[in-house]
Protein backbone atom coordinates (compact mmCIF):
# COMPACT_ATOMS: atom_id res chain seq x y z
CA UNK A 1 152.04 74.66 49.01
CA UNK A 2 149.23 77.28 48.58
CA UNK A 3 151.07 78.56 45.61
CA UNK A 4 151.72 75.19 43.75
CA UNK A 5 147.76 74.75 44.37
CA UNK A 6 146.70 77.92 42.65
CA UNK A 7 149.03 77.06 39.95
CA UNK A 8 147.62 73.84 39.44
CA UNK A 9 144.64 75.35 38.71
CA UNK A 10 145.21 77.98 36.94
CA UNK A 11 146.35 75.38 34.69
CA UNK A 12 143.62 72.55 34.94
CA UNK A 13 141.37 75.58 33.98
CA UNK A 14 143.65 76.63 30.90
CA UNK A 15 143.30 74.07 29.37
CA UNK A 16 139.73 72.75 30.25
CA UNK A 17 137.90 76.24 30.57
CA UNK A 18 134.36 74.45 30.58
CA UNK A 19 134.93 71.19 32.42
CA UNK A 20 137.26 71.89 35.31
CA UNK A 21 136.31 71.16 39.36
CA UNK A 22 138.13 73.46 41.14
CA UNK A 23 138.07 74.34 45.01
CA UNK A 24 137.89 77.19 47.07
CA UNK A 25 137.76 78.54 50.66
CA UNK A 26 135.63 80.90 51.62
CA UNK A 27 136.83 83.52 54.40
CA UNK A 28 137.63 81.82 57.69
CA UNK A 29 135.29 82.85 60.79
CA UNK A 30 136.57 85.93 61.89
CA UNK A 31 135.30 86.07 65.41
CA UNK A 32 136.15 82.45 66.11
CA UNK A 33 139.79 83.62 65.04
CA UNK A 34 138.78 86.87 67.43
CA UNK A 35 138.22 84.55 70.27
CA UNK A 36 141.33 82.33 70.12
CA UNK A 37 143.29 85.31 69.53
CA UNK A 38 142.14 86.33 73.09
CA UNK A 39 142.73 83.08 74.42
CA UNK A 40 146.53 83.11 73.27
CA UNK A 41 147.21 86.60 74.42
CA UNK A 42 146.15 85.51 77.66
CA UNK A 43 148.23 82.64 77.75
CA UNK A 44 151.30 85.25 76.82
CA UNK A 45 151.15 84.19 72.98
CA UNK A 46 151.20 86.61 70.02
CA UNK A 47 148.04 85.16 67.78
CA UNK A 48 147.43 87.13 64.25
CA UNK A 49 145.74 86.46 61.33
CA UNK A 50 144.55 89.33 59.06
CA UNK A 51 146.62 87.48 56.12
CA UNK A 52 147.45 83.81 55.56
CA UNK A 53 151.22 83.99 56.42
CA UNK A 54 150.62 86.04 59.68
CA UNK A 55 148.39 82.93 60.64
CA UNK A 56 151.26 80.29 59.48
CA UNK A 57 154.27 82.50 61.40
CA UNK A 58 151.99 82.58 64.29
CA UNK A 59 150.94 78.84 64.69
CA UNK A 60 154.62 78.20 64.56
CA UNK A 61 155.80 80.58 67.06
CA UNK A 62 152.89 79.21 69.06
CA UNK A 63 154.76 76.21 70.65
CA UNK A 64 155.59 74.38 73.55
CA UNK A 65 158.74 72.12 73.29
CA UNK A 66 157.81 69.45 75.51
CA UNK A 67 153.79 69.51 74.92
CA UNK A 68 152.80 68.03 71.83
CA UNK A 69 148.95 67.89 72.81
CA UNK A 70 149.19 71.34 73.31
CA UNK A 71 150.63 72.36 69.92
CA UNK A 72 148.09 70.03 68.12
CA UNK A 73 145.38 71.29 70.26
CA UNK A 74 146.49 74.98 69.16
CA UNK A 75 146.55 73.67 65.34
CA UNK A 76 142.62 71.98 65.63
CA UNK A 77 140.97 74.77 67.88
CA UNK A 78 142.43 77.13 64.57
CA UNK A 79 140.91 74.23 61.97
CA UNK A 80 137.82 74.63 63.49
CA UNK A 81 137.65 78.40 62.53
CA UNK A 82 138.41 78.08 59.04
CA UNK A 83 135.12 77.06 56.95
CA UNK A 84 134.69 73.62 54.83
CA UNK A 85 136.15 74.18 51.21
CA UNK A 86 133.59 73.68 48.31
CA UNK A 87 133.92 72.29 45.24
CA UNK A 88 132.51 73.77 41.44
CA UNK A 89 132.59 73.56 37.72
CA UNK A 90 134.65 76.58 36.75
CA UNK A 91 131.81 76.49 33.54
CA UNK A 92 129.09 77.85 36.08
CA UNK A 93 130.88 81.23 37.71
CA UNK A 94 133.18 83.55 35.96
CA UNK A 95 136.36 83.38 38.40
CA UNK A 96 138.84 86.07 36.85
C-alpha cells in the first residue's frame, strides 16, 4: 500500500508540479517505540522497528490467537507513537 501511495504522488505531482497537496509523515517517536519495545520483550515478544517492514513483520508476529483486545491494543499503543501526517502544496518546498 505504501508503494501505490508514493506512486500516486509521484504522479499527482508530474503532472501538477505547482498545485499538488501531498502528505507526509514525519519520523515516528523513537523513544515511545523505545518504550513499547521494552514492554514486548518483557512480555516474551520480539518488537523492532528501525525500518517500516521490521515494524509491519513485527506487529504481525505480535499475536495472540484467542485475544483480539490484545492484538488491537498492541496495534493503537504503536499508533500512538507514530506522529500526525501533514499536509502541503508541493509549490512551497522543493521535495526531490
Amino acid at each position: 500500500m505504501l508503494l501505490a501511495n508514493i506512486a500516486v504522488a509521484e504522479k499527482i505531482y508530474e503532472r501538477f508540479p505547482a498545485l499538488s497537496i501531498l502528505r507526509r509523515h514525519t519520523p515516528p517517536k523513537i523513544n515511545d517505540l523505545q518504550t513499547l519495545k521494552e514492554i514486548m520483550g518483557k512480555m516474551g515478544y520480539d518488537f523492532k522497528f528501525e525500518t517500516s517492514r521490521q515494524l509491519a513483520d513485527s506487529l504481525n508476529a505480535i499475536s495472540r490467537k484467542d485475544d483480539d483486545f490484545f492484538n488491537k491494543l498492541v496495534r493503537i499503543m504503536t499508533t500512538r507513537c507514530m506522529n500526525e501526517a501533514t499536509y502541503f502544496c508541493s509549490a512551497d518546498y522543493d521535495i526531490r
